[in-house]
Structure formats: structure tokens, C-alpha cells
C-alpha atoms as a PDB file:
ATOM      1  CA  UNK A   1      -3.296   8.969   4.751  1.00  0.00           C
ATOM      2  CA  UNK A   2      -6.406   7.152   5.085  1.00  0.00           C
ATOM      3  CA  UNK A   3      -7.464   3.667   3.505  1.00  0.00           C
ATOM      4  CA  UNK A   4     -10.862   3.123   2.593  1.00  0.00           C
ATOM      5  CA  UNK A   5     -11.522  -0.770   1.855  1.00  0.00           C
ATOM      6  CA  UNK A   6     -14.119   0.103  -1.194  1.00  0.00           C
ATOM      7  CA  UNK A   7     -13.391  -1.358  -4.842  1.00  0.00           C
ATOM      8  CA  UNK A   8     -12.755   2.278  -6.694  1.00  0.00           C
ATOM      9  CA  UNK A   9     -16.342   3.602  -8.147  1.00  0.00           C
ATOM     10  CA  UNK A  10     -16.030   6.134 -11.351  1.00  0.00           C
ATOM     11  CA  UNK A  11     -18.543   8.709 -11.373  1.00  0.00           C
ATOM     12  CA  UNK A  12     -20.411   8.491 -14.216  1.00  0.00           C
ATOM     13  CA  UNK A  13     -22.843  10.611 -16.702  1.00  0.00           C
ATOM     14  CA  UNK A  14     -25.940  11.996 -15.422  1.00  0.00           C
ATOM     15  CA  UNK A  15     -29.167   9.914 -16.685  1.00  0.00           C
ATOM     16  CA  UNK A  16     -32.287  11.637 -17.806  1.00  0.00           C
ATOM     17  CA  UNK A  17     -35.765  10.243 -17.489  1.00  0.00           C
ATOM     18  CA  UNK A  18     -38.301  10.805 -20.535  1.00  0.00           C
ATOM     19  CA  UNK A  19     -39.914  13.920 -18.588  1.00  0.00           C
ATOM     20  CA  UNK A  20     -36.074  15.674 -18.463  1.00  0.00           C
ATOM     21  CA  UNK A  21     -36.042  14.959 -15.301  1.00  0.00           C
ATOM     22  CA  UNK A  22     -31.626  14.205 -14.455  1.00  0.00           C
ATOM     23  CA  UNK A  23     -30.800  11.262 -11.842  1.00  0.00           C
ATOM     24  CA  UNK A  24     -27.278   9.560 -11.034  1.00  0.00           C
ATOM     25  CA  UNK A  25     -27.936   5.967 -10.836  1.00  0.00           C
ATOM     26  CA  UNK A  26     -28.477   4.228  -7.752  1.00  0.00           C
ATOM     27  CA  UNK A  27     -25.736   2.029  -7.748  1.00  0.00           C
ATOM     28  CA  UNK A  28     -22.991   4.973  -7.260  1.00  0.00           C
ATOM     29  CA  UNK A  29     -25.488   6.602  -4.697  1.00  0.00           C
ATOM     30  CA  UNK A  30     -25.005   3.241  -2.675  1.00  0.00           C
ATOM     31  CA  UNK A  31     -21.203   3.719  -3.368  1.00  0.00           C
ATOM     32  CA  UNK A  32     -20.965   7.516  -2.402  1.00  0.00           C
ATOM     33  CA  UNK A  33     -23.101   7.120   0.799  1.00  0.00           C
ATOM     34  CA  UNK A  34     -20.588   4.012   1.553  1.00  0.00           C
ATOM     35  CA  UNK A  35     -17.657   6.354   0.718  1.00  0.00           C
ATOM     36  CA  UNK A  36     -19.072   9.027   2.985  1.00  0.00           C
ATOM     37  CA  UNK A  37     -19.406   7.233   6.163  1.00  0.00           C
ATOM     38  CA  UNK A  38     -15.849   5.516   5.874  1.00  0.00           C
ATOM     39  CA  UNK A  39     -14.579   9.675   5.718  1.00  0.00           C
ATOM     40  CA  UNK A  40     -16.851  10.361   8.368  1.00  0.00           C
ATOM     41  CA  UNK A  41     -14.842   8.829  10.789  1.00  0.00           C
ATOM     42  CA  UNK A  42     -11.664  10.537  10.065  1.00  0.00           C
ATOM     43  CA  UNK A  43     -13.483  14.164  11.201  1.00  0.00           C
ATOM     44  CA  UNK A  44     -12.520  13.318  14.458  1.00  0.00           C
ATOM     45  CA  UNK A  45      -8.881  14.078  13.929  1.00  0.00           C
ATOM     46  CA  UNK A  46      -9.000  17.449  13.028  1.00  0.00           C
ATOM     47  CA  UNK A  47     -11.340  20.522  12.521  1.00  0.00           C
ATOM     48  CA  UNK A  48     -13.333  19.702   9.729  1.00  0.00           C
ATOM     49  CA  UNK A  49     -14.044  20.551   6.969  1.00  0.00           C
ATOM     50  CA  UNK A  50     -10.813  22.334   6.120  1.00  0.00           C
ATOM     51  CA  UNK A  51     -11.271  26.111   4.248  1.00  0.00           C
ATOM     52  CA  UNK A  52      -8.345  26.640   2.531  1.00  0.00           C
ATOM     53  CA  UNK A  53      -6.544  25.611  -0.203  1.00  0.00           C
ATOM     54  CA  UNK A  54      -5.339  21.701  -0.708  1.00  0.00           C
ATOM     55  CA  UNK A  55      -3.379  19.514  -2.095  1.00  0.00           C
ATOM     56  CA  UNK A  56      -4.397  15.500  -2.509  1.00  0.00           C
ATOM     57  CA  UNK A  57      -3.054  12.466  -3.557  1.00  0.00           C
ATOM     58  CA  UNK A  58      -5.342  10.241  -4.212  1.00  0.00           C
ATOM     59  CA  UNK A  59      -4.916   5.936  -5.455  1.00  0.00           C
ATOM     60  CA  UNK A  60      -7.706   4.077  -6.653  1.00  0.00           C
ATOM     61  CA  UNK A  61      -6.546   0.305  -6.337  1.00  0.00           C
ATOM     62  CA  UNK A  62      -8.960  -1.977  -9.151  1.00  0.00           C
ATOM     63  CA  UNK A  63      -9.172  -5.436  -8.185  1.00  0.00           C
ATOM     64  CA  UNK A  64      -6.754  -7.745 -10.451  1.00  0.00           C
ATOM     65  CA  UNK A  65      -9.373  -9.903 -11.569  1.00  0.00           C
ATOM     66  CA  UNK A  66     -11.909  -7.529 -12.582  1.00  0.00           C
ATOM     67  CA  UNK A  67     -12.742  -6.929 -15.967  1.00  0.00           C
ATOM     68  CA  UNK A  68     -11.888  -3.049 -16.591  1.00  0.00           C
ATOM     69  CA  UNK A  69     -13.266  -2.308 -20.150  1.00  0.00           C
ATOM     70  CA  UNK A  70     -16.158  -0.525 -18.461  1.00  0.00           C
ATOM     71  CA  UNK A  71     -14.429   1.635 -15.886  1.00  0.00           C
ATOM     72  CA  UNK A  72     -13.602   5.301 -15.830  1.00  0.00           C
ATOM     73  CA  UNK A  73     -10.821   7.326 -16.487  1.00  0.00           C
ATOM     74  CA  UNK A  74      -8.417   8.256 -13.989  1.00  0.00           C
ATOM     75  CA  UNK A  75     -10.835  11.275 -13.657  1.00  0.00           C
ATOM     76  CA  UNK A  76     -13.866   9.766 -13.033  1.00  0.00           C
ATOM     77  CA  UNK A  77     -12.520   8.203 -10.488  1.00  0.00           C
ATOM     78  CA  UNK A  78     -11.243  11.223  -8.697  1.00  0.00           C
ATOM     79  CA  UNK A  79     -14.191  13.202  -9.254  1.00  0.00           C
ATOM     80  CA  UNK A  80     -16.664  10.575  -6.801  1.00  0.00           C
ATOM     81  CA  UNK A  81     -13.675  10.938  -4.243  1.00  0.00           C
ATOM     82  CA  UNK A  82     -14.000  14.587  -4.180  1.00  0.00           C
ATOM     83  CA  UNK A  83     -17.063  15.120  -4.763  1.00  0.00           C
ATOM     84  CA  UNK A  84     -18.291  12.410  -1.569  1.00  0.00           C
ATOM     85  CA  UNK A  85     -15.529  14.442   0.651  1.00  0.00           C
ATOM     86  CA  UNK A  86     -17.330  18.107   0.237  1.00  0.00           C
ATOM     87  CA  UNK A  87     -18.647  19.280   3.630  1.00  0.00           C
ATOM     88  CA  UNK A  88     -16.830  16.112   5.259  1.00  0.00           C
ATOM     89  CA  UNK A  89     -12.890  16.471   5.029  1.00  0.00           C
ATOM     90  CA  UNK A  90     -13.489  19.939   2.628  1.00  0.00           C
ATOM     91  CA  UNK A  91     -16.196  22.355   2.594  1.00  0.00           C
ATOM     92  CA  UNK A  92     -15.492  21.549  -1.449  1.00  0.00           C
ATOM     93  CA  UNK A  93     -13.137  20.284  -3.958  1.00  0.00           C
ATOM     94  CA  UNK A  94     -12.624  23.529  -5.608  1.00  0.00           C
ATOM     95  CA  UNK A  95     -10.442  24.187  -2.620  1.00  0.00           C
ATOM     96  CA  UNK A  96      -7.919  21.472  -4.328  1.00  0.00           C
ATOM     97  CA  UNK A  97      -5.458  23.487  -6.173  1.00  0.00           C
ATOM     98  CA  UNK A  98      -2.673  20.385  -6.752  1.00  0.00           C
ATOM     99  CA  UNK A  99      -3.924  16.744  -7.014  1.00  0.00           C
ATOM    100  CA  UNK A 100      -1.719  13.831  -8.043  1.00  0.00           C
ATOM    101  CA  UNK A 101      -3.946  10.946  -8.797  1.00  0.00           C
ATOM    102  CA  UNK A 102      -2.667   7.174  -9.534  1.00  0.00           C
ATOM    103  CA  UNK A 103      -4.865   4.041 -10.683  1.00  0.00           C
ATOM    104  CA  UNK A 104      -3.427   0.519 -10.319  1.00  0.00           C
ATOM    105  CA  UNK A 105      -4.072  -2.664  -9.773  1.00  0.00           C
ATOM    106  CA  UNK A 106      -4.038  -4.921  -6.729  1.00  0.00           C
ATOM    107  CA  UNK A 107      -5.318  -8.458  -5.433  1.00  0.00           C
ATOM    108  CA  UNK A 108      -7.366  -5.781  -3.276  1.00  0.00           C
ATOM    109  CA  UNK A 109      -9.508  -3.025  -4.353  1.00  0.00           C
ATOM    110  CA  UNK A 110      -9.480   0.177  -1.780  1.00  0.00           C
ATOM    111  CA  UNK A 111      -8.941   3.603  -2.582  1.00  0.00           C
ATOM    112  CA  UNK A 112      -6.141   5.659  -0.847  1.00  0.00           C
ATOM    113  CA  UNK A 113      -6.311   9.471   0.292  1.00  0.00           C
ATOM    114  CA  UNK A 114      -3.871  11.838   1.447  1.00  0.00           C
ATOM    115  CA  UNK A 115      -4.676  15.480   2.146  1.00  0.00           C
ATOM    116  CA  UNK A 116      -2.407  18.672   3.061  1.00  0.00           C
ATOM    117  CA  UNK A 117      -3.141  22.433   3.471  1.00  0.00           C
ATOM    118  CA  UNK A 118      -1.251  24.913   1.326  1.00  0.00           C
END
């Protein structure tokens, strides 16, 4: 299991400029990039990224004393995990076949991962 010390980040719409044009906002591209490079350094353990099929659990730990009216669903919140782990830990998340996912609250926010080929 691996503990990233990041406040959970829910992946949210797409935006779309006047032109068409779609963009995800900066803000969660900051987050992702963070998210990447703390999964980065967990390739070193073993052959990365796994090909098969997986099964994750995955906890997203809010801070306590955060006001929550504008986060995501339990999915949202799952999707920027998986979606930041393709090519690093998975080549991608469609490999996931089971996933238990949990969202709580802590004095702490971190997000938890734990990974297992079926």
C-alpha cells in the first residue's frame, strides 16, 4: 500500500473556451502532475506498468476542517487516481476489473492505494 500525503483532488468536468476549444483547469493539472511524481517513485519496486488485470483499493482521506459542499463524489475522486496512474503503476485503468473505494475524513488529508494482479 502506498500513502501519498496530497489532500484528495476530484476530477472534474471538462471546460470549453468560446472557440470549442476543451481544457481541464489548471488547478487539477498542478494536482495530477503532483500525484504523478509521488507514484513515480514506487516504479522502482516492481516492473512497471503492470498488463494485466487489477484489483485496487483506493481511500481518499478529506481534511476534517475543510468545507466539503464543493467536492466530488466518491467517483470523481477515483477517476484522478486512476487516471494520473496510467503508464506509471498501469499501462491503464481499464485494466481494473474490481475496485473498492472509501472516502473519509481525517485531521490529515492523503490518499491511500493498494494494488493486486488478478
Amino acid at each position: 500500500m502506498i500513502r501519498i500525503p496530497l489532500d484528495p483532488y476530484p476530477k472534474p468536468r471538462h471546460r470549453t473556451t468560446k472557440g470549442g476549444r476543451t481544457y481541464m483547469p489548471k488547478e487539477y493539472q498542478a494536482h495530477q502532475m503532483a500525484l504523478q511524481a509521488h507514484l513515480m517513485d514506487y516504479r522502482t519496486v516492481v516492473d512497471y506498468p503492470l498488463l494485466g488485470p487489477l484489483a485496487v483499493t483506493m481511500r481518499f482521506v478529506r481534511p476534517a476542517k475543510r468545507d466539503h459542499r464543493k467536492d466530488g463524489d466518491f467517483d470523481n475522486y477515483a477517476k484522478m487516481l486512476t487516471d494520473a496512474a496510467n503508464g506509471i503503476l498501469w499501462k491503464d485503468d481499464r485494466q481494473i476489473v474490481e475496485a473498492h473505494v472509501f472516502v473519509t475524513e481525517g485531521e490529515e488529508g492523503r490518499i491511500e492505494l493498494d494494488w493486486w494482479e488478478l
